[in-house]
N, C-alpha and C. Protein backbone atom coordinates (compact mmCIF):
# COMPACT_ATOMS: atom_id res chain seq x y z
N UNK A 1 217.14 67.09 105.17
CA UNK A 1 216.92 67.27 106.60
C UNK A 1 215.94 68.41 106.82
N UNK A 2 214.94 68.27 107.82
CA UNK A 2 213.90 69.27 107.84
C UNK A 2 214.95 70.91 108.93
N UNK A 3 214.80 71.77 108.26
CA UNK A 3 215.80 73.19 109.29
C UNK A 3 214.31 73.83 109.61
N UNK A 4 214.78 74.61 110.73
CA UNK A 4 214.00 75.82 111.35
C UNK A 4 214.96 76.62 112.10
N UNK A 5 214.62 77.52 112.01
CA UNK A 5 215.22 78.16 112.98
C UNK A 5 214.45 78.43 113.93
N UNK A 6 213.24 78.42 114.40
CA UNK A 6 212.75 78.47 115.72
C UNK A 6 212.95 77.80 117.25
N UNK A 7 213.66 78.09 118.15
CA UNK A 7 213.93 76.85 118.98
C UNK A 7 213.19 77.97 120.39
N UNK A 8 212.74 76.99 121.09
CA UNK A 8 212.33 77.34 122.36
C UNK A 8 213.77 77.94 123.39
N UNK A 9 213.31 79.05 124.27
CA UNK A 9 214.50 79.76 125.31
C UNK A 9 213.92 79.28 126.54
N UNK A 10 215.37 78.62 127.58
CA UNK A 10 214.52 78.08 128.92
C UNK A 10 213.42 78.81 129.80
N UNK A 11 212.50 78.55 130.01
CA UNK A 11 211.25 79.29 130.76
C UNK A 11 211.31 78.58 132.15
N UNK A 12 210.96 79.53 133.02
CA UNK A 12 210.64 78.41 134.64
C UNK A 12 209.44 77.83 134.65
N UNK A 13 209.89 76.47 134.81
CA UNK A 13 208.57 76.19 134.37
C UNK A 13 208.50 75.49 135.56
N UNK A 14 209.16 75.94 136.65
CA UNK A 14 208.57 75.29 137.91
C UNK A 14 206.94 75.90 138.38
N UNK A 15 206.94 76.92 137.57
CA UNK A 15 205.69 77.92 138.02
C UNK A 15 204.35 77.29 137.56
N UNK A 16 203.46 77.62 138.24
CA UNK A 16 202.42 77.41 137.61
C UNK A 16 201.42 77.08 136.04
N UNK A 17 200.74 76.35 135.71
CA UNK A 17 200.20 76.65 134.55
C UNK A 17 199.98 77.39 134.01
N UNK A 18 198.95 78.34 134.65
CA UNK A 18 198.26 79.13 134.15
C UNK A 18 199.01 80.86 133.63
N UNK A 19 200.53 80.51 134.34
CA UNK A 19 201.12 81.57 133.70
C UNK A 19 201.75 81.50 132.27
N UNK A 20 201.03 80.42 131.69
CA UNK A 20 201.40 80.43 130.26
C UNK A 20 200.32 80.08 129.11
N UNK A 21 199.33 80.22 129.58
CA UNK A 21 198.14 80.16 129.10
C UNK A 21 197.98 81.66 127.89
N UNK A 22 199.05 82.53 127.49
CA UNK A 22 199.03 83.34 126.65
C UNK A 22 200.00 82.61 125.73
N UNK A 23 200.68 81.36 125.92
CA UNK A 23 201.91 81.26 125.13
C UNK A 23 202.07 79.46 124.52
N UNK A 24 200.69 78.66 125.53
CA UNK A 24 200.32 77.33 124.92
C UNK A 24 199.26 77.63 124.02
N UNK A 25 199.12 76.58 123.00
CA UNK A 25 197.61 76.13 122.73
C UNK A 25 196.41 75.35 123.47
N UNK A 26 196.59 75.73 124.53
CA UNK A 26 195.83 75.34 125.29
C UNK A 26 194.49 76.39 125.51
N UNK A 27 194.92 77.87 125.14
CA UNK A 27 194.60 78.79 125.45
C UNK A 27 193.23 79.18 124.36
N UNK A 28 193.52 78.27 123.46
CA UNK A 28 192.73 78.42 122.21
C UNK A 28 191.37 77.74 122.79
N UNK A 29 190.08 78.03 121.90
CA UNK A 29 189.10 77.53 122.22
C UNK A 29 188.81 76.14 121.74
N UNK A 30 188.20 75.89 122.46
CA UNK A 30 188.13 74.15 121.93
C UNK A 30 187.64 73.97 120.64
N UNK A 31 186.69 74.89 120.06
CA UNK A 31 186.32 74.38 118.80
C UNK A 31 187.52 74.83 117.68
N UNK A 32 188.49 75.51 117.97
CA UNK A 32 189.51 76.07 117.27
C UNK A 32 190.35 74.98 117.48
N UNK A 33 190.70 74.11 118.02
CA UNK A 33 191.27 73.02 118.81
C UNK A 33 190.97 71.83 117.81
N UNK A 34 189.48 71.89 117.78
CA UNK A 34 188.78 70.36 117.18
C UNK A 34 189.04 70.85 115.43
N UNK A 35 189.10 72.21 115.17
CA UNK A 35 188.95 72.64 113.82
C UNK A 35 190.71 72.29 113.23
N UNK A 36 191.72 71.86 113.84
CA UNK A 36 192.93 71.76 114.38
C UNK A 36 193.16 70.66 113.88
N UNK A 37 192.19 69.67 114.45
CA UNK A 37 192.31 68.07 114.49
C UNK A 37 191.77 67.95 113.64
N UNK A 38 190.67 68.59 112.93
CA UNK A 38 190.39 68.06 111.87
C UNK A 38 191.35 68.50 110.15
N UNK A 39 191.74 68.98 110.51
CA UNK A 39 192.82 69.82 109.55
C UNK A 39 193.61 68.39 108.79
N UNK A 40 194.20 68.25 110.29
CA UNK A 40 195.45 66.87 110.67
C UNK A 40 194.89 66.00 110.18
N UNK A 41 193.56 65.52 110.48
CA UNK A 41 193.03 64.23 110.23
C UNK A 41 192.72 64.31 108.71
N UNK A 42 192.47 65.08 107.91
CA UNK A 42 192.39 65.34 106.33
C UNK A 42 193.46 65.38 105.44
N UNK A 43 193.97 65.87 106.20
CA UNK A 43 195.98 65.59 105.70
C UNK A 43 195.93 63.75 105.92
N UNK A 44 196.18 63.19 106.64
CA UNK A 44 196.03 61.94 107.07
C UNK A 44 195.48 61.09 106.22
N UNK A 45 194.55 61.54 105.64
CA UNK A 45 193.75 60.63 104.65
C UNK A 45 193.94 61.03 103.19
N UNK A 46 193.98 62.25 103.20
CA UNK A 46 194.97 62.53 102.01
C UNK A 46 196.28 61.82 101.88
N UNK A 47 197.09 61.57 102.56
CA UNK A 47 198.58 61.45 102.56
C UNK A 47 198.32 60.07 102.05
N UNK A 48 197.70 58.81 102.54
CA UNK A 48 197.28 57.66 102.28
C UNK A 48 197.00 57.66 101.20
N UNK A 49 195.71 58.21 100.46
CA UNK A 49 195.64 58.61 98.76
C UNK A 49 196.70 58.67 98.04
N UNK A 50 198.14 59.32 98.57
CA UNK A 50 199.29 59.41 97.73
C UNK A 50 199.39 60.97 97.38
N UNK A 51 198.66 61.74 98.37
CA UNK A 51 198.78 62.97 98.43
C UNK A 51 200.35 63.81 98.85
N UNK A 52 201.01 64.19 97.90
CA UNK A 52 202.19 64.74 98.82
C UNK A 52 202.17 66.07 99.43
N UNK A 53 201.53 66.65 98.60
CA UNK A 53 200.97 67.80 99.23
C UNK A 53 200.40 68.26 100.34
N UNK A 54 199.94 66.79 100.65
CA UNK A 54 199.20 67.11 102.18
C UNK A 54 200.11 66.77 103.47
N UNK A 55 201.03 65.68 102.73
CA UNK A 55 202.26 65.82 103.76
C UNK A 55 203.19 66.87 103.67
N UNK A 56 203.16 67.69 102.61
CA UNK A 56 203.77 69.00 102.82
C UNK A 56 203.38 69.73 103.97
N UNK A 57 202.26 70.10 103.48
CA UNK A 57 200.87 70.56 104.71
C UNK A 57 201.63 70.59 106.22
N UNK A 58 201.67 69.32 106.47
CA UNK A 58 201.45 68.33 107.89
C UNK A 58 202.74 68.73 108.73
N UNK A 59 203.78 68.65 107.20
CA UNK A 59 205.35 68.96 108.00
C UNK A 59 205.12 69.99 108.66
N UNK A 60 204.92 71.40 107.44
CA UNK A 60 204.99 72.41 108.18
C UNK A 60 204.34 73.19 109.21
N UNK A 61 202.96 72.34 109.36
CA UNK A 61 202.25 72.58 110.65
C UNK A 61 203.10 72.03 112.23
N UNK A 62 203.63 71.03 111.29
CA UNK A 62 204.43 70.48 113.08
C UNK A 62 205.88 70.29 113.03
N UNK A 63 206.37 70.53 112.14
CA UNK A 63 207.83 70.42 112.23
C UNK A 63 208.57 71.57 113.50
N UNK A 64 208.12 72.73 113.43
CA UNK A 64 208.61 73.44 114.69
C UNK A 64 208.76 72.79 116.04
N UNK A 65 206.76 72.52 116.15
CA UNK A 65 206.61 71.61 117.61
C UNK A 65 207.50 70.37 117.57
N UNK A 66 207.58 69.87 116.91
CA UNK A 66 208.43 68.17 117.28
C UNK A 66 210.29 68.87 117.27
N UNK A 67 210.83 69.68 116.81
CA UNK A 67 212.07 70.12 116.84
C UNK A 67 212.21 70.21 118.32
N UNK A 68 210.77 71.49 118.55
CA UNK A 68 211.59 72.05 120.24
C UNK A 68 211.57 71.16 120.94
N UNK A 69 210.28 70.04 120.50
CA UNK A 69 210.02 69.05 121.26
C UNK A 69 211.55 67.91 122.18
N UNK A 70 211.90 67.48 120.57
CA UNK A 70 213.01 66.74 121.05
C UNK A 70 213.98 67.66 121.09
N UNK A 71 214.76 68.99 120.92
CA UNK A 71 215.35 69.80 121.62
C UNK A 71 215.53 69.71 122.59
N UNK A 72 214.91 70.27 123.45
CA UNK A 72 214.63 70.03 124.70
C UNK A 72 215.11 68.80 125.21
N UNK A 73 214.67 67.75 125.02
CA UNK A 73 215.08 66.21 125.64
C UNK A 73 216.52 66.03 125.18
N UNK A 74 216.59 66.37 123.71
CA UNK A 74 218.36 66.29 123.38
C UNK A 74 219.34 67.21 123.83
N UNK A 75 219.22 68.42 123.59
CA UNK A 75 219.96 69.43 124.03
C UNK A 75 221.07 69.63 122.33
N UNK A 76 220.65 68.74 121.36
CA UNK A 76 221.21 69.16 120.40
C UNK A 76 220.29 69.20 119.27
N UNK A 77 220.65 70.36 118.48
CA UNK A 77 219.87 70.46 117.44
C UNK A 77 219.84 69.87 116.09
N UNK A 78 220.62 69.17 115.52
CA UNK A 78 220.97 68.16 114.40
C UNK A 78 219.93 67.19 115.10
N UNK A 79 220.31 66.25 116.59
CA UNK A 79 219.79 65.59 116.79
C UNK A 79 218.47 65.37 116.42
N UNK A 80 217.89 66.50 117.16
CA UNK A 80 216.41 66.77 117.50
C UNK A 80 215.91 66.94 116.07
N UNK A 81 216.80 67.63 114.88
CA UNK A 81 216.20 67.51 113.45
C UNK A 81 215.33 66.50 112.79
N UNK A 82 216.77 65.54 113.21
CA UNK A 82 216.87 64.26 112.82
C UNK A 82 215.61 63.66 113.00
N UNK A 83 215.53 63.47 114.51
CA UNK A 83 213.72 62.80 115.12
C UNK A 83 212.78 63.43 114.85
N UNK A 84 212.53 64.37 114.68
CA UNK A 84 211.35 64.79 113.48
C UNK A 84 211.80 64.44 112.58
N UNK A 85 212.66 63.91 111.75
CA UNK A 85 212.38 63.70 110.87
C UNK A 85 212.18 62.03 110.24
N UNK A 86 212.68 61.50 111.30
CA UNK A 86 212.05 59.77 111.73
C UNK A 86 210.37 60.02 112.13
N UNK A 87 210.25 60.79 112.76
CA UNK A 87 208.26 60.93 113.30
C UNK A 87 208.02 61.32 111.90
N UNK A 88 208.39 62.21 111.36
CA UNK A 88 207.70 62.41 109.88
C UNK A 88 207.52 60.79 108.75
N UNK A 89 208.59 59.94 108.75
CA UNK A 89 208.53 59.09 108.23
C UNK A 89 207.93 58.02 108.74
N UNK A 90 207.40 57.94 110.04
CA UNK A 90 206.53 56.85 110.64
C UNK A 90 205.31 57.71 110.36
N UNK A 91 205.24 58.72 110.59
CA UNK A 91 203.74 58.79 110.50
C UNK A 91 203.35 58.92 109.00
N UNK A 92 204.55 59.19 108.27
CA UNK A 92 203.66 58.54 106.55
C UNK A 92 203.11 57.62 106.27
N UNK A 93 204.07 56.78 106.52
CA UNK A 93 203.91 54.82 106.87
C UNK A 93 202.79 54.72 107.57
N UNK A 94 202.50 55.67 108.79
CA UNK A 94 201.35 55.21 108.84
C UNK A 94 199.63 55.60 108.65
N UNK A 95 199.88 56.75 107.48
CA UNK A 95 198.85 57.32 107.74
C UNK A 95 197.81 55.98 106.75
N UNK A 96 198.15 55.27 106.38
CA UNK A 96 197.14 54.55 106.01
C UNK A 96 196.38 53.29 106.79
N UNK A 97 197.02 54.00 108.19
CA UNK A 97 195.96 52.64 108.88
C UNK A 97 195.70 54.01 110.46
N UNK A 98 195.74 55.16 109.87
CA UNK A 98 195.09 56.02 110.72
C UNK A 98 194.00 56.32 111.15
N UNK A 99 193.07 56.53 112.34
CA UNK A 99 192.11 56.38 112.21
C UNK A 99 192.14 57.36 113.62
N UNK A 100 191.08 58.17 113.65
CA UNK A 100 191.06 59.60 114.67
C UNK A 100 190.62 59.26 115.60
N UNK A 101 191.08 58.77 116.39
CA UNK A 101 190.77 58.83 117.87
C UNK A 101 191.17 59.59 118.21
N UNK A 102 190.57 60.25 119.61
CA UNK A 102 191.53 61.16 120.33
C UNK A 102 191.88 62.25 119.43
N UNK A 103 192.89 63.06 120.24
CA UNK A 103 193.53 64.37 119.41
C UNK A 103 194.56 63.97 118.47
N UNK A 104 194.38 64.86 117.98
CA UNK A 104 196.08 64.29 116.59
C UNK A 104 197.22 64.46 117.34
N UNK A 105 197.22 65.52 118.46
CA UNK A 105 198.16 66.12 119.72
C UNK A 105 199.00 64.76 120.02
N UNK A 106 198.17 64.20 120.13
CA UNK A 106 198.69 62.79 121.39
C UNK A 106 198.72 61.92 120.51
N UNK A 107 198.12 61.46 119.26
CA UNK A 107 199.22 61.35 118.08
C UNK A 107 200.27 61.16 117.96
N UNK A 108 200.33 62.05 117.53
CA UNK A 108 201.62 62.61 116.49
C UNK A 108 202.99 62.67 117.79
N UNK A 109 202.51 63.01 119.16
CA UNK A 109 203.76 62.87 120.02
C UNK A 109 203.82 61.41 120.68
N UNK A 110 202.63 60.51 120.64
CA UNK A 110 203.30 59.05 120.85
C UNK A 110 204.14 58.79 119.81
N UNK A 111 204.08 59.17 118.25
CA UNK A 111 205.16 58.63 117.34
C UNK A 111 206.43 59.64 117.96
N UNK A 112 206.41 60.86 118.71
CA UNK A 112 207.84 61.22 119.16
C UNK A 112 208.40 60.45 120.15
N UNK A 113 207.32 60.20 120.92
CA UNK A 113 208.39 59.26 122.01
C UNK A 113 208.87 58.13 121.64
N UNK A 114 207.95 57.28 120.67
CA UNK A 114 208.57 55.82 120.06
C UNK A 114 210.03 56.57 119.40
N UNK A 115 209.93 57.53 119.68
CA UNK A 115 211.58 57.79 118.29
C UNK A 115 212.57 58.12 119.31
N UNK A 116 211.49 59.05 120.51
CA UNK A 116 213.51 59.42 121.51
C UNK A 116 213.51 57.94 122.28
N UNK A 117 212.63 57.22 122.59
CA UNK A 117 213.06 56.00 123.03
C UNK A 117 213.96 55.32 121.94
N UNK A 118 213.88 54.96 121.37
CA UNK A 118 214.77 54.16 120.21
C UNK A 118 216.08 55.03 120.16
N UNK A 119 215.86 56.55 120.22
CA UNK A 119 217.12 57.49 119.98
C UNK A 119 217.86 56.77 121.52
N UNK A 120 217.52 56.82 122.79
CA UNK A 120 218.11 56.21 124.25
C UNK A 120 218.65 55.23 124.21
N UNK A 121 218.09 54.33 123.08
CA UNK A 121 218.51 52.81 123.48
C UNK A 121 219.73 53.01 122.23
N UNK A 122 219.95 53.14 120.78
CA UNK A 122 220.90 53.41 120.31
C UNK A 122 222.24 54.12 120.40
N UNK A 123 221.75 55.22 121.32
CA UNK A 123 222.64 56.45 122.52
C UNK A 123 223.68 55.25 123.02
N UNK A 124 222.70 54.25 123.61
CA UNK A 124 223.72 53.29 125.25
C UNK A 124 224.30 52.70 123.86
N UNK A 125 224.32 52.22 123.20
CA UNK A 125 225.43 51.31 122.07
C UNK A 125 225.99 52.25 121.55
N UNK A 126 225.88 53.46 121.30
CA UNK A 126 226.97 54.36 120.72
C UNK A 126 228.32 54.31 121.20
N UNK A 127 229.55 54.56 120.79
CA UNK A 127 231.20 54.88 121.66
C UNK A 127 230.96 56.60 121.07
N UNK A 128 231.57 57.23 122.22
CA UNK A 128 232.06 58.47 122.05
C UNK A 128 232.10 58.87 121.07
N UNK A 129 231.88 60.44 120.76
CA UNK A 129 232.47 60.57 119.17
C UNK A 129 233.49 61.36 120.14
N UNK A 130 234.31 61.51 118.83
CA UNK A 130 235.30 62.20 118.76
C UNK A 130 235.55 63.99 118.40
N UNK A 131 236.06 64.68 119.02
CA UNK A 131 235.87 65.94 119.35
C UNK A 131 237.15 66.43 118.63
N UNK A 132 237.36 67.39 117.89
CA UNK A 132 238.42 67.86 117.54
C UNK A 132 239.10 68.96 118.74
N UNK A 133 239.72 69.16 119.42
CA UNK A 133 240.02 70.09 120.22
C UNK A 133 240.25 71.63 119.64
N UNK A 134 240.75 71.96 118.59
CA UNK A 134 240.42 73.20 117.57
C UNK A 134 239.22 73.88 117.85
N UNK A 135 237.96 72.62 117.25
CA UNK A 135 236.57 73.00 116.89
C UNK A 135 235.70 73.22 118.49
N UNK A 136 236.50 72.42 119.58
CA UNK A 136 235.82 72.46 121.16
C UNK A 136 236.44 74.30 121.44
N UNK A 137 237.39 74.08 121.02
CA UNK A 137 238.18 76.26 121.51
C UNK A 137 237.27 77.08 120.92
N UNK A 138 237.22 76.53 119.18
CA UNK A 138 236.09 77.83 118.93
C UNK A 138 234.79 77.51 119.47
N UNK A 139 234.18 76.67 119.74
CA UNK A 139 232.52 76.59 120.55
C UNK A 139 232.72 76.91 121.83
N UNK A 140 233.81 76.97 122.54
CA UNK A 140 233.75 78.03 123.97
C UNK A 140 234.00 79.18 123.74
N UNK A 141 234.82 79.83 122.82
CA UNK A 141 234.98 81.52 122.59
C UNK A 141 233.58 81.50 122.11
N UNK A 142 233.05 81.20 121.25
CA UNK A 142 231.75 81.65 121.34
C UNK A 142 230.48 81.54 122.02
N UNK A 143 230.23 80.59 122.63
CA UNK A 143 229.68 80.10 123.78
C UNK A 143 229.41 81.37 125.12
N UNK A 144 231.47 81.71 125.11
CA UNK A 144 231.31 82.63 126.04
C UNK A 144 230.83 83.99 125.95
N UNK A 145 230.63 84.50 124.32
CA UNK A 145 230.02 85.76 124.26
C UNK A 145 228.57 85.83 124.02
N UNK A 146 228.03 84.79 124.74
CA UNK A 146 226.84 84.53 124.82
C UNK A 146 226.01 84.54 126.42
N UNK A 147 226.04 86.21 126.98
CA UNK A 147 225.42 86.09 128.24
C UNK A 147 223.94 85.28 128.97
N UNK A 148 223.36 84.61 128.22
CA UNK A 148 222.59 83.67 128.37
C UNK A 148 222.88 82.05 128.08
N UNK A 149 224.03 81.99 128.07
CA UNK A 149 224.47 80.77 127.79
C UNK A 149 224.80 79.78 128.71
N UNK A 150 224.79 80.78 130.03
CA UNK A 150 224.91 79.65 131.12
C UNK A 150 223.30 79.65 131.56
N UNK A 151 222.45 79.86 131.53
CA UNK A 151 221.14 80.34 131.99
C UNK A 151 220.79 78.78 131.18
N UNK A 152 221.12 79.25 130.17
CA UNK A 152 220.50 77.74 128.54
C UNK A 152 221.21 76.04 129.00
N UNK A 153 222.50 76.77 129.54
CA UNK A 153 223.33 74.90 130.05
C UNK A 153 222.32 74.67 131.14
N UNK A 154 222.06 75.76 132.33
CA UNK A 154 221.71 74.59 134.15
C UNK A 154 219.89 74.34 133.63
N UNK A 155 219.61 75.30 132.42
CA UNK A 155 218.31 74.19 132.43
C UNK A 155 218.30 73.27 131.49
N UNK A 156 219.11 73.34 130.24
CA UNK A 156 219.36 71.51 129.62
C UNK A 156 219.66 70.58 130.94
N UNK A 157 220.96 71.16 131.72
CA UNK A 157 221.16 70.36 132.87
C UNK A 157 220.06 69.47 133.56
N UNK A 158 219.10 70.74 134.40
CA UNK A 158 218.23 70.38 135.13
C UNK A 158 217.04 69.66 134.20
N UNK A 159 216.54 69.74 132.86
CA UNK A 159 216.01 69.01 132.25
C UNK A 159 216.19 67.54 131.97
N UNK A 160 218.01 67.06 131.87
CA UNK A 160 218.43 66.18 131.43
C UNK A 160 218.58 64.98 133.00
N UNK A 161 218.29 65.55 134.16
CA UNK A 161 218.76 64.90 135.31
C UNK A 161 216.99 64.66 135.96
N UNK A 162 215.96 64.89 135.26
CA UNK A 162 214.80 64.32 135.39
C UNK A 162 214.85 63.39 134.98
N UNK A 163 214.05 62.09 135.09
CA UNK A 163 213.73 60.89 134.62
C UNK A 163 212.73 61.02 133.77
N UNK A 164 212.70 59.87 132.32
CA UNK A 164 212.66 60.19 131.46
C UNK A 164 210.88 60.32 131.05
N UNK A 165 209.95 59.96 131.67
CA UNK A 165 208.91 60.00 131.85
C UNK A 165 208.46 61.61 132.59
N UNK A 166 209.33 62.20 133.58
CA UNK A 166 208.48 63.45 134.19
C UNK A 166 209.21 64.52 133.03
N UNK A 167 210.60 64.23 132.14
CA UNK A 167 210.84 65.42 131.53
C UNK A 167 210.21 65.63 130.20
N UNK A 168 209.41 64.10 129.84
CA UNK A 168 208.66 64.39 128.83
C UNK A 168 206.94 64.82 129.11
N UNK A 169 206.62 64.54 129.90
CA UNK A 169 205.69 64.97 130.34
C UNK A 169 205.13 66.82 130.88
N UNK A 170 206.60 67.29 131.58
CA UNK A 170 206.60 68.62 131.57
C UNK A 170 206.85 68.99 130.54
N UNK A 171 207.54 68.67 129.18
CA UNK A 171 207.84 69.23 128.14
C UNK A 171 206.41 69.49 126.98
N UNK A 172 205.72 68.15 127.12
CA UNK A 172 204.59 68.32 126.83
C UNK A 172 203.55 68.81 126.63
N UNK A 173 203.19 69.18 128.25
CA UNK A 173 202.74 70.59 128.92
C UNK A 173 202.79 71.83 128.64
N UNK A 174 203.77 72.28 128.62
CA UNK A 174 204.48 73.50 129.37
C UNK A 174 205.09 73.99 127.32
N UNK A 175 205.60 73.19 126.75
CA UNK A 175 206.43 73.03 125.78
C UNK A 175 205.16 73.05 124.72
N UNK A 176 204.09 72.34 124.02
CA UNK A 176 203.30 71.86 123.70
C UNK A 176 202.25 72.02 123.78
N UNK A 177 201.66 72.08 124.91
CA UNK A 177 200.25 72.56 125.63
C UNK A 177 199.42 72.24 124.96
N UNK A 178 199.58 70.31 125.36
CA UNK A 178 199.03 69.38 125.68
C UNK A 178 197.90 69.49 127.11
N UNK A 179 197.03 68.88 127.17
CA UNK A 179 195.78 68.36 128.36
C UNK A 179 196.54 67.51 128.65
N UNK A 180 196.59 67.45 130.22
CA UNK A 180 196.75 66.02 131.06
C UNK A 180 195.85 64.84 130.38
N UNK A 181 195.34 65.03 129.80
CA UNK A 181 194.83 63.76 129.21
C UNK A 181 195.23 63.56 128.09
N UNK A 182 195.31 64.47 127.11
CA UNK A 182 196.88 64.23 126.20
C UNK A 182 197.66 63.92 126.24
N UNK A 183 198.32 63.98 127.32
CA UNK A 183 199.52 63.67 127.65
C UNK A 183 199.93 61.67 128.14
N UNK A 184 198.55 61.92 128.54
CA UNK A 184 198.63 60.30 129.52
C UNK A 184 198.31 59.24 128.34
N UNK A 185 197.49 60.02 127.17
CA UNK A 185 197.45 59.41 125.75
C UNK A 185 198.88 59.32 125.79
N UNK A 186 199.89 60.30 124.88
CA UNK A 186 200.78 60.13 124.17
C UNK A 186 201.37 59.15 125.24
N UNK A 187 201.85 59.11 126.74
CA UNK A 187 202.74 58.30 127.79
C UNK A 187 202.22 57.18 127.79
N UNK A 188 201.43 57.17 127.44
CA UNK A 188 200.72 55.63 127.89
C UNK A 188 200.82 55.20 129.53
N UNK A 189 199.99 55.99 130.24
CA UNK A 189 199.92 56.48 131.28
C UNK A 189 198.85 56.61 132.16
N UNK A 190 198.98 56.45 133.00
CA UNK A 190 197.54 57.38 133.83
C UNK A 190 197.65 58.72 133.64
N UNK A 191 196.25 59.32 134.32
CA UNK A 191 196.22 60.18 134.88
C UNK A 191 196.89 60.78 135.88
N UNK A 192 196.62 60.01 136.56
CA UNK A 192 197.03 60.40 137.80
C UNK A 192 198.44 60.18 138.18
N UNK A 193 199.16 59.09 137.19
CA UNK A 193 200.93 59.14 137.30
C UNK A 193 201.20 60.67 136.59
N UNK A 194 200.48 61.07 135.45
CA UNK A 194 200.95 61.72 134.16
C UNK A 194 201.07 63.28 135.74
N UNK A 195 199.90 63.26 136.40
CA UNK A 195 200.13 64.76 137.57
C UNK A 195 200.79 64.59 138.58
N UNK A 196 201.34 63.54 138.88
CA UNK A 196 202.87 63.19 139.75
C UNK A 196 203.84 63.50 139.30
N UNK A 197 203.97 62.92 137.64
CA UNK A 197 205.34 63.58 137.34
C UNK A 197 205.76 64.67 136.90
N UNK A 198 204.35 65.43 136.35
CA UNK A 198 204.43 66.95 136.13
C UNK A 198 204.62 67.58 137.92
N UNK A 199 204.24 67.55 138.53
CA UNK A 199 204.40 67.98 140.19
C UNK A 199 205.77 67.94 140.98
N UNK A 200 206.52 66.79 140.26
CA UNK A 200 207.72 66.51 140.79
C UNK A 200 208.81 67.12 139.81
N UNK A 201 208.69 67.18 138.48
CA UNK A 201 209.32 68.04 137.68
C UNK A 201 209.32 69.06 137.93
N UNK A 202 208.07 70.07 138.44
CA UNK A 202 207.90 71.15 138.64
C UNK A 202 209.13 71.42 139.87
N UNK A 203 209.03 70.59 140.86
CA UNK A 203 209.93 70.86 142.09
C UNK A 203 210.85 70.90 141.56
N UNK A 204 211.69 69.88 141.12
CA UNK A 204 212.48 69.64 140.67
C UNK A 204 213.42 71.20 139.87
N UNK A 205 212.92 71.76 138.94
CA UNK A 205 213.10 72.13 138.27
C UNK A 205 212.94 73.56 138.70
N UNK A 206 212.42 73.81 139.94
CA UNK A 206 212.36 74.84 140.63
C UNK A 206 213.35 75.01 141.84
N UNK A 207 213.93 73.78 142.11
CA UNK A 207 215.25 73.62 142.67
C UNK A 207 216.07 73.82 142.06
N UNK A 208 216.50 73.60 141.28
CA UNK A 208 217.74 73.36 140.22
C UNK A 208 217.83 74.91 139.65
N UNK A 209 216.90 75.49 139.44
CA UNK A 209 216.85 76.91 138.94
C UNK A 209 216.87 78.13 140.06
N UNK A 210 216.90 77.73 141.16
CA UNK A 210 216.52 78.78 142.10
C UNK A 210 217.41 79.93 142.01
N UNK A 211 218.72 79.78 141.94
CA UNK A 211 219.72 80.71 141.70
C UNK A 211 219.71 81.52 140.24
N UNK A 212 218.53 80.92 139.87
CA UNK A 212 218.54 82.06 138.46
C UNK A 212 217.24 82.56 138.32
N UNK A 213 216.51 82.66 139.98
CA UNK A 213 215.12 83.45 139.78
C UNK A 213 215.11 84.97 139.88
């Protein structure tokens, strides 16, 4: 199983863009950007050769981003392991019919969404698991000595009560720092839907948080 310990802490991200333009890659210059994609795209064609090394490479350039990625949408971290580590195995499979269009960005996160979609639709056929009541006592004693822990539930909350198109799309953004046109790549999307549902997330999510501005 791929571990990190890096996970993203909730940010308001009802706010503006540009107040995170010190903390996306967006911020980077474009030719640092294209020098980026081309990195990815050499790994890519390596990996096809039977290079493992270059999928070594590849993991550890993006295994962080795809964790917080589906983090975020899951709210659990095994989960979210897990789907990176299904995107890692589709995009082996497919690096031999890869071919660079576009950014590797929008890439590499259309193979995330083909995976939390499939993760949604397997979710609805799941039954309950089963909870030991022991193991639920100790995850609230500790839970509770965690003064940011309710701050971390109302925005999984308010993340999880978006529809599933504007919370991947702000996550994208904001999470990623992805271009609206990245983004409408990876969604398979417009434009102009992809800045509706970032706009309405934003509200959204600036409602839901107001009591913790």
């Amino acid at each position: 199983m791929i571990t990190t310990n890096s996970y993203c802490v909730p940010e308001a991200w009802s706010t503006n863009a540009h107040h995170y333009v010190k903390t996306t890659p967006r911020s980077m210059p474009e030719a640092q950007t294209a020098h980026n994609d081309d990195i990815d795209s050499r790994c890519m064609r390596l990996i096809a050769e039977g290079d493992r090394k270059a999928f070594t490479n590849l993991v550890e350039r993006w295994q962080t981003r795809l964790i917080n990625f589906f983090y975020r949408s899951t709210g659990n971290r095994a989960d979210a392991e897990d789907l990176a580590q299904d995107t890692f195995i589709e995009l082996y499979r497919y690096a031999s019919r890869y071919q660079s269009r576009g950014t590797f960005n929008a890439f590499i996160f259309t193979l995330a969404r083909r995976r939390m979609i499939d993760s949604y639709r397997k979710q609805a056929r799941r039954p309950l698991e089963y909870l030991d009541p022991t193991d639920f006592a100790m995850q609230q004693q500790a839970e509770a000595s965690d003064p940011s822990r309710e701050i971390e539930e109302a925005f999984h909350r308010a993340l999880a009560s978006l529809p599933d198109n504007h919370r991947q799309a702000i996550l994208l953004l904001q999470q990623q720092g992805l271009s609206y046109e990245e983004i409408a790549q990876a969604l398979d999307a417009s434009l102009s839907a992809v800045k509706t549902w970032i706009h309405r997330a934003r509200t959204h999510l600036r409602d839901e948080l107001k009591d913790f501005a």
